[in-house]
Structures are given as C-alpha cells and as structure tokens.
C-alpha atoms as a PDB file:
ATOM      1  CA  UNK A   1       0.000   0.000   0.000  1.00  0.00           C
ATOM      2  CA  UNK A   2       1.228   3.378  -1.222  1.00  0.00           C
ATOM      3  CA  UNK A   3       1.738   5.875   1.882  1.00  0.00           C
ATOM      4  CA  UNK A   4       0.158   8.589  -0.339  1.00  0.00           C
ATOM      5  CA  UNK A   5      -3.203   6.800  -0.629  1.00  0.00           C
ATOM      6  CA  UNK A   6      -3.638   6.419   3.517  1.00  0.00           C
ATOM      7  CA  UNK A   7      -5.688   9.006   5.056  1.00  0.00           C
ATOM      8  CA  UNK A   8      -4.933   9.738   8.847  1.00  0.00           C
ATOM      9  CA  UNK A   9      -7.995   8.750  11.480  1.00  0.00           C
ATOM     10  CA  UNK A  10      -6.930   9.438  14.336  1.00  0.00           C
ATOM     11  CA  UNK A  11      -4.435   7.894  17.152  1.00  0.00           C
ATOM     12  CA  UNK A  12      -5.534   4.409  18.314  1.00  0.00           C
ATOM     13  CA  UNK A  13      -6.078   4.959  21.668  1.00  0.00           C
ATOM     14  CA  UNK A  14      -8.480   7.848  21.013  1.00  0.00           C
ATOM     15  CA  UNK A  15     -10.789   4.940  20.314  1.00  0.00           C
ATOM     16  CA  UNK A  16     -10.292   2.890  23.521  1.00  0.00           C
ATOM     17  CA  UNK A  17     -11.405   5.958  25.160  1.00  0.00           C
ATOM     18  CA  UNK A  18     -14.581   6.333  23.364  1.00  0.00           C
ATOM     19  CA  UNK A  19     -17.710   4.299  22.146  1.00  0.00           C
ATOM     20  CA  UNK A  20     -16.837   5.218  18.318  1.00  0.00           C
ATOM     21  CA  UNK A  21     -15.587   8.132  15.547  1.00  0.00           C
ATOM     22  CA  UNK A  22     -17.324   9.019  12.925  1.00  0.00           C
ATOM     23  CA  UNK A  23     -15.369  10.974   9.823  1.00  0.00           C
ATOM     24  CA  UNK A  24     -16.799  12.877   6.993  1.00  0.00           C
ATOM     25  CA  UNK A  25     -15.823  11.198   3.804  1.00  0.00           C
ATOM     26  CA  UNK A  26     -16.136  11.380  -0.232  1.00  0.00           C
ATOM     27  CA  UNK A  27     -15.725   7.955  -1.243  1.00  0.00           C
ATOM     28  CA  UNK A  28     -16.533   6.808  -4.327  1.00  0.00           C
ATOM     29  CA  UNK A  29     -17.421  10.633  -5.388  1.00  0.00           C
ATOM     30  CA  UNK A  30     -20.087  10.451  -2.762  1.00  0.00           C
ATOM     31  CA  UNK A  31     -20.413  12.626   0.625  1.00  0.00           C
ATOM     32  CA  UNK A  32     -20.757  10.283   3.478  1.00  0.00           C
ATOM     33  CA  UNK A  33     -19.605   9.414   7.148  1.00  0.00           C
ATOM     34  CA  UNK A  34     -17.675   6.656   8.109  1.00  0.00           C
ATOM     35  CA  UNK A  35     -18.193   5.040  11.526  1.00  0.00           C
ATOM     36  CA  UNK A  36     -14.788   3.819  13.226  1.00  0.00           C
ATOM     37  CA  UNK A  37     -14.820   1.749  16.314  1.00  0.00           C
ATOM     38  CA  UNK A  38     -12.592  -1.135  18.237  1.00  0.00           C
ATOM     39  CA  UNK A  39     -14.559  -4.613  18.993  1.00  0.00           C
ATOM     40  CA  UNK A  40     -12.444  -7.299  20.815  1.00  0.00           C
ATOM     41  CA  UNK A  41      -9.547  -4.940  20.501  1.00  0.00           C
ATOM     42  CA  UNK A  42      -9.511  -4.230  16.827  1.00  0.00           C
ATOM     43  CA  UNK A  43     -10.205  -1.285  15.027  1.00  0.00           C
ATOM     44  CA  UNK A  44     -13.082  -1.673  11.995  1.00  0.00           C
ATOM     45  CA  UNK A  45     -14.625   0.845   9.940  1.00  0.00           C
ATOM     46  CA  UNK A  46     -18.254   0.890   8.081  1.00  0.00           C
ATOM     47  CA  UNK A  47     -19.395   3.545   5.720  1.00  0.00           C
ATOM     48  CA  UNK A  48     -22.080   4.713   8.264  1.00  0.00           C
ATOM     49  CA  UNK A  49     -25.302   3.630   6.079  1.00  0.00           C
ATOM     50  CA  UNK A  50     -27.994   1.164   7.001  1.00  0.00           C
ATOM     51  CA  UNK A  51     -29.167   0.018   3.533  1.00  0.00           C
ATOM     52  CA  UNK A  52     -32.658  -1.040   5.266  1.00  0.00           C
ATOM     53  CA  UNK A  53     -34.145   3.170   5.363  1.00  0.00           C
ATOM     54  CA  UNK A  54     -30.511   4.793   3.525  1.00  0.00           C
ATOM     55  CA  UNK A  55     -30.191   6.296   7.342  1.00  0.00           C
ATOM     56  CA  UNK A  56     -27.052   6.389   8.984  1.00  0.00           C
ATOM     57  CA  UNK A  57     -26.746   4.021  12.295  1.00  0.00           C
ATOM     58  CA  UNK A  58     -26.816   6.620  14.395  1.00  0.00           C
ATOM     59  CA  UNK A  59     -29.262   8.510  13.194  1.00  0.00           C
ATOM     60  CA  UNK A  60     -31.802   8.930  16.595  1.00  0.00           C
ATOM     61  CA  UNK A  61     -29.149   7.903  19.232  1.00  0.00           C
ATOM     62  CA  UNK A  62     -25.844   8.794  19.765  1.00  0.00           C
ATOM     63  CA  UNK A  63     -25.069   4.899  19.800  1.00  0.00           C
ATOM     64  CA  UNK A  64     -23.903   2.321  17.072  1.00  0.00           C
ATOM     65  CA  UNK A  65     -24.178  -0.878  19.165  1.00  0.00           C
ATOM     66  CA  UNK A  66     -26.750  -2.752  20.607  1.00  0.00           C
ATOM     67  CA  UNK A  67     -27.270  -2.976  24.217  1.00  0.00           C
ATOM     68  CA  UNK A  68     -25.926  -6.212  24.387  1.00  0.00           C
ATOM     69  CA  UNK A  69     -22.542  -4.540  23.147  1.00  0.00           C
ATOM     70  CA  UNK A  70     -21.620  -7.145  20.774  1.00  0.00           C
ATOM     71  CA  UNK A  71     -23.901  -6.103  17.437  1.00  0.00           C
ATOM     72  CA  UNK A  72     -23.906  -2.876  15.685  1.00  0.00           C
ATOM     73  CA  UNK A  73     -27.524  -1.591  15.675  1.00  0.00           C
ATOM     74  CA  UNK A  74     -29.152   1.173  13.504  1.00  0.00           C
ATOM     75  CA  UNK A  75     -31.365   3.441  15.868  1.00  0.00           C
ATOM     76  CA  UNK A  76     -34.354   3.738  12.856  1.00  0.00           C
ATOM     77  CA  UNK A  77     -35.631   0.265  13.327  1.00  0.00           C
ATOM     78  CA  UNK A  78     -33.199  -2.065  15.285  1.00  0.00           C
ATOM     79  CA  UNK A  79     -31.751  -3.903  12.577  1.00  0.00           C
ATOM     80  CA  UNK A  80     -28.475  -5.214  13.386  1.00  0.00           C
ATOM     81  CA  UNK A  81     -25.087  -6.300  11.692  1.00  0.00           C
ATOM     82  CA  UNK A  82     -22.141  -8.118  13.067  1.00  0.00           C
ATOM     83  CA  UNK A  83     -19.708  -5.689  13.933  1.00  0.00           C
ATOM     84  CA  UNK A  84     -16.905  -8.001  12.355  1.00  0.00           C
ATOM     85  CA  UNK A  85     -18.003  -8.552   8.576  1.00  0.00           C
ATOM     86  CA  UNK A  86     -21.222  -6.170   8.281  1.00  0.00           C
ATOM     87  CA  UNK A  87     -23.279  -8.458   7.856  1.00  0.00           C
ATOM     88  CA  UNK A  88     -27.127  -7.635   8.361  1.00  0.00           C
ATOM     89  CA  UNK A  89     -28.727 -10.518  10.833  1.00  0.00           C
ATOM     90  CA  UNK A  90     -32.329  -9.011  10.438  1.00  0.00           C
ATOM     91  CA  UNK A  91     -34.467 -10.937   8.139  1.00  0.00           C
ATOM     92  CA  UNK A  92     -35.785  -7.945   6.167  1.00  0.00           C
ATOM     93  CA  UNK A  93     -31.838  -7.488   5.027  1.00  0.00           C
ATOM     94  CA  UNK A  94     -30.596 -10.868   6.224  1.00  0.00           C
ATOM     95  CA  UNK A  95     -27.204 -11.555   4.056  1.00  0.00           C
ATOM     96  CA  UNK A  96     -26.714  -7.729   2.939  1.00  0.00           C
ATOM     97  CA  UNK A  97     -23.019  -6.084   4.153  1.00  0.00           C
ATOM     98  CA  UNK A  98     -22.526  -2.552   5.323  1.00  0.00           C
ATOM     99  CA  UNK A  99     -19.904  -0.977   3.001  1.00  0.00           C
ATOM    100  CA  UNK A 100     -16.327  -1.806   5.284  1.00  0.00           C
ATOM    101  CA  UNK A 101     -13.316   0.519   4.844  1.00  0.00           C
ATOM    102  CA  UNK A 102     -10.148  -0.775   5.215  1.00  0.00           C
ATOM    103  CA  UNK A 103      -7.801   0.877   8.018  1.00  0.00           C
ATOM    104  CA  UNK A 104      -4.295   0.557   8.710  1.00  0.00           C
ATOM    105  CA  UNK A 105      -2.251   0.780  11.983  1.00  0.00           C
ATOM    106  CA  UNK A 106       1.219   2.441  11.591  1.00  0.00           C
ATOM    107  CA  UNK A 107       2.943   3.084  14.631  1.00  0.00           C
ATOM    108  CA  UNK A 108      -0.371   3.789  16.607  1.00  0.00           C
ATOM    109  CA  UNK A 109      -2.020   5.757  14.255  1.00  0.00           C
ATOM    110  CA  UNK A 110      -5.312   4.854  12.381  1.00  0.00           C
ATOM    111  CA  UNK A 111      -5.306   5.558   8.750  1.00  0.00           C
ATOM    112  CA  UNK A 112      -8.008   5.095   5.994  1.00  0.00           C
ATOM    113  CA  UNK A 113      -6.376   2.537   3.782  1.00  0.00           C
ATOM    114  CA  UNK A 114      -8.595   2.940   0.363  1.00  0.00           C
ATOM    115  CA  UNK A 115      -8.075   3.805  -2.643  1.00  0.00           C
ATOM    116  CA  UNK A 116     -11.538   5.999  -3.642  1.00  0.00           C
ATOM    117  CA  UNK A 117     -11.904   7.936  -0.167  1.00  0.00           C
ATOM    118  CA  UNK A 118     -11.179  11.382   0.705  1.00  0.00           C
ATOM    119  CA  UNK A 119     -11.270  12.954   4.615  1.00  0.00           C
ATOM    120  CA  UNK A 120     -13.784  16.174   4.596  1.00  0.00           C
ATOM    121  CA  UNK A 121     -12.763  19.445   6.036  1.00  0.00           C
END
C-alpha cells in the first residue's frame, strides 16, 4: 500500500477511550460518514449507512451498538449487523453487508487505507 493513498484517522487509543468516531468522507465521489470503532480490541470501519431506510446508524441515538454490546444496531428500526463482517442478521436485510473501509495501523495511528476515499474538512 502506497503511503500517499492512507488518510490519517486518528491515534488508536483515542478509540479505547470512546464508544466510536465518525469521519466525513467522499468515497466513491459520494459525501458520506464513516463510523470507526474497536470490537475485541480491533479497530473496523463501516461507511455509516444502514441500507434497510438509507439512514445512517446513528441517526436517533448517539449509539452504534446494541445494548448487548456485541452487534452494531441502527437506531431507525433495530436492525443489526455483526460488527466483524457487516453483515445484516435481520431478516428484512438478512445476508446484505454494510460498506467496510479498510484501516491501517502504523505506529499507533489509524489511517483510511482505500483507494476511492477522501477525509472532509
């Protein structure tokens, strides 16, 4: 992977203090957020975009997970996703994948590793 094409995140620990980031993005020419987030200890990252109501997952609570802490949960209408693939696990969606972004650790800091996104000011 080219250095040029990684886009900085933020320092890894930032995210064991906190539930989850989100990051204004452009990928694939379109505006969008990204949610960021560690579960068992590794960092993943989801364009933020529940493909059930094209709402992002935390779009009536400040929250991405479930309460049970190990699914990632729109706040619309419950559906959730495994926070490890995307994966949908609702039947209305069963099988469908939220859009994953790949990151990179380099010496503690989380960068964007794709080719087609851009950070927003």
């Amino acid at each position: 992977m080219q250095h040029n094409r990684l886009k900085a995140v933020c320092p890894i620990q930032v995210l064991r203090d906190t539930r989850y980031l989100t990051r204004q993005i452009m990928f694939k020419g379109k505006a969008c957020s990204a949610i960021i987030f560690l579960f068992d200890g590794l960092p993943y990252s989801y364009v933020n975009h529940c493909m059930h109501m094209h709402r992002p997952l935390n779009c009536e609570q400040d929250a991405i997970f479930d309460e049970t802490g190990q699914f990632l949960r729109c706040s619309m209408h419950g559906f959730i996703f495994d926070p490890t693939t995307g994966v949908c696990q609702s039947p209305v969606c069963y099988g469908e994948r939220l859009q994953a972004l790949r990151l990179q650790e380099i010496e503690g800091i989380l960068y964007f590793a794709e080719k087609h996104l851009n950070l927003m000011a």
